[in-house]
Protein backbone atom coordinates (compact mmCIF):
# COMPACT_ATOMS: atom_id res chain seq x y z
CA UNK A 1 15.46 9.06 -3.77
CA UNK A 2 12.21 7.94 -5.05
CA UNK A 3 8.92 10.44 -5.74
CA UNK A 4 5.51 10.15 -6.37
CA UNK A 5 3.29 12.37 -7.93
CA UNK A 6 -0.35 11.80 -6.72
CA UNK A 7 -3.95 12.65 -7.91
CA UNK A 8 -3.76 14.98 -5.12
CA UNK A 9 -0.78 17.46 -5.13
CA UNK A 10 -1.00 17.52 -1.24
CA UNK A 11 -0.46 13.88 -0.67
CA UNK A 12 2.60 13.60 -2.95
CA UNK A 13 5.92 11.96 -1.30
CA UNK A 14 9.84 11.82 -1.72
CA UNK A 15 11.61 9.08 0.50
CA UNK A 16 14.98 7.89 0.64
CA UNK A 17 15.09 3.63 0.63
CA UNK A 18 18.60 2.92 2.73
CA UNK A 19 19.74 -0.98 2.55
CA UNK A 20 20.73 -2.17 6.28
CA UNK A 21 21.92 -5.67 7.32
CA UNK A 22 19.58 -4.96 10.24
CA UNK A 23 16.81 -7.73 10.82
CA UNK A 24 13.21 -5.24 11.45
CA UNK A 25 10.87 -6.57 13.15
CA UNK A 26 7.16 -7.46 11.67
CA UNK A 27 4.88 -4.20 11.60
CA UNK A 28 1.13 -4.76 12.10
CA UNK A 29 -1.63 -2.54 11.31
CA UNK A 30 -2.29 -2.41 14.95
CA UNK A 31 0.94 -1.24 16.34
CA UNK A 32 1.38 2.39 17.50
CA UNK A 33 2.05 5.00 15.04
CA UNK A 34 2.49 4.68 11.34
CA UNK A 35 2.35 1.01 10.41
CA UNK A 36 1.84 0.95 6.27
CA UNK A 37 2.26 2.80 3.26
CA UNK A 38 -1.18 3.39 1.54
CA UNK A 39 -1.27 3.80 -2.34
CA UNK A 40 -3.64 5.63 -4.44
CA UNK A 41 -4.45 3.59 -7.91
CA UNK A 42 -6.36 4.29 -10.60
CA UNK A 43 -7.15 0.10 -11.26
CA UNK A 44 -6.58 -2.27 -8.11
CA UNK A 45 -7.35 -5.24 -9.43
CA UNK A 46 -4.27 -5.03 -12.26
CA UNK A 47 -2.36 -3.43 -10.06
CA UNK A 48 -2.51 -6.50 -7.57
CA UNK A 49 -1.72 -9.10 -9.95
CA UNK A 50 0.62 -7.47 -11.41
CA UNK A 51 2.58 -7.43 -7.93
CA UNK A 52 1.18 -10.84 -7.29
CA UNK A 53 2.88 -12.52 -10.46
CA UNK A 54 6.48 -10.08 -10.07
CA UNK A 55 6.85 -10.30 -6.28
CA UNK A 56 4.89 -13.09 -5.40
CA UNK A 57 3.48 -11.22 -2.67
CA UNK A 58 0.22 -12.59 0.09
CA UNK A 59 -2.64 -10.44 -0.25
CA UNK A 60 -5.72 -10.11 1.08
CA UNK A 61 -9.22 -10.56 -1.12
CA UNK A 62 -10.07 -6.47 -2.28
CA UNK A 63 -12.93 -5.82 0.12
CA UNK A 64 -14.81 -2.55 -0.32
CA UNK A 65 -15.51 0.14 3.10
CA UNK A 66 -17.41 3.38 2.56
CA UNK A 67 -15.76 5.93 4.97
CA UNK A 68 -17.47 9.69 4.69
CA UNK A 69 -19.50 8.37 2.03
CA UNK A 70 -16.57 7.76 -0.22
CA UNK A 71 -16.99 4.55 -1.32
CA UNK A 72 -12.68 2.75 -1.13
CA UNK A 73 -11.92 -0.46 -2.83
CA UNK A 74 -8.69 -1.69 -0.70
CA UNK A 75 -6.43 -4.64 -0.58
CA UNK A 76 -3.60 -5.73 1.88
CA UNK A 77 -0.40 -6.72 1.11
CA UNK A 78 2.65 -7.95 2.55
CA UNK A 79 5.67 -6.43 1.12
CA UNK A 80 9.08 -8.10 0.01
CA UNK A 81 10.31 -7.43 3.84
CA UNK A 82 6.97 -8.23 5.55
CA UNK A 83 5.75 -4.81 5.41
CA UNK A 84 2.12 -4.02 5.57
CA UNK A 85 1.29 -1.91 2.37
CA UNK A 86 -2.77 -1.23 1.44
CA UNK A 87 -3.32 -0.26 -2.63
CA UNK A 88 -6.52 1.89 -2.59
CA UNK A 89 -8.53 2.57 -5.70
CA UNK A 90 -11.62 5.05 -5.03
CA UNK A 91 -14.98 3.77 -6.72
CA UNK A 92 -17.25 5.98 -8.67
C-alpha cells in the first residue's frame, strides 16, 4: 500500500501496486478515461532529473500552460512500464 499526502488534503491518494506477468498495453493521453497519474511538486526541474538519472526515463522538455489563470509548469514522462505520468509544479 503506498500513500501520499498532498498540498491539498482533498487530492491525497492510497493505492495498492499488484505485480502481474500480464503484458498491458501502451496508455496514451488520448485514450478514454483515466490515462496518467499527475503529481504535484514543489521543484520540477530536480525532480525530473532526479528520475532521469535513477530510472532513465524519456521525458518531454517542461513547457508552461496557464489554465484558470493558474500559471502550471508540467513535464511528461514515460514510466518504467510505458506509463504516461505528468509532474506538475505550480508557478508563483
Amino acid at each position: 500500500m503506498l500513500f501520499r499526502s498532498s498540498p491539498i488534503q482533498s487530492w491525497s491518494f492510497e493505492f495498492m501496486l499488484v505485480q502481474t506477468s500480464e503484458k498491458s498495453k501502451q496508455s496514451n493521453l488520448d485514450d478514454s478515461g483515466f490515462t496518467c497519474l499527475a503529481l504535484l511538486c514543489t521543484d520540477l526541474e530536480t525532480h525530473l532529473l532526479e528520475y532521469r538519472q535513477s530510472y532513465d526515463l524519456k521525458s518531454t522538455c517542461p513547457f508552461e500552460i496557464t489554465p484558470h489563470n493558474k500559471r502550471l509548469k508540467i513535464t511528461l514522462i514515460r514510466g518504467i512500464n510505458q506509463e504516461p505520468i505528468e509532474l506538475i509544479e505550480m508557478q508563483r
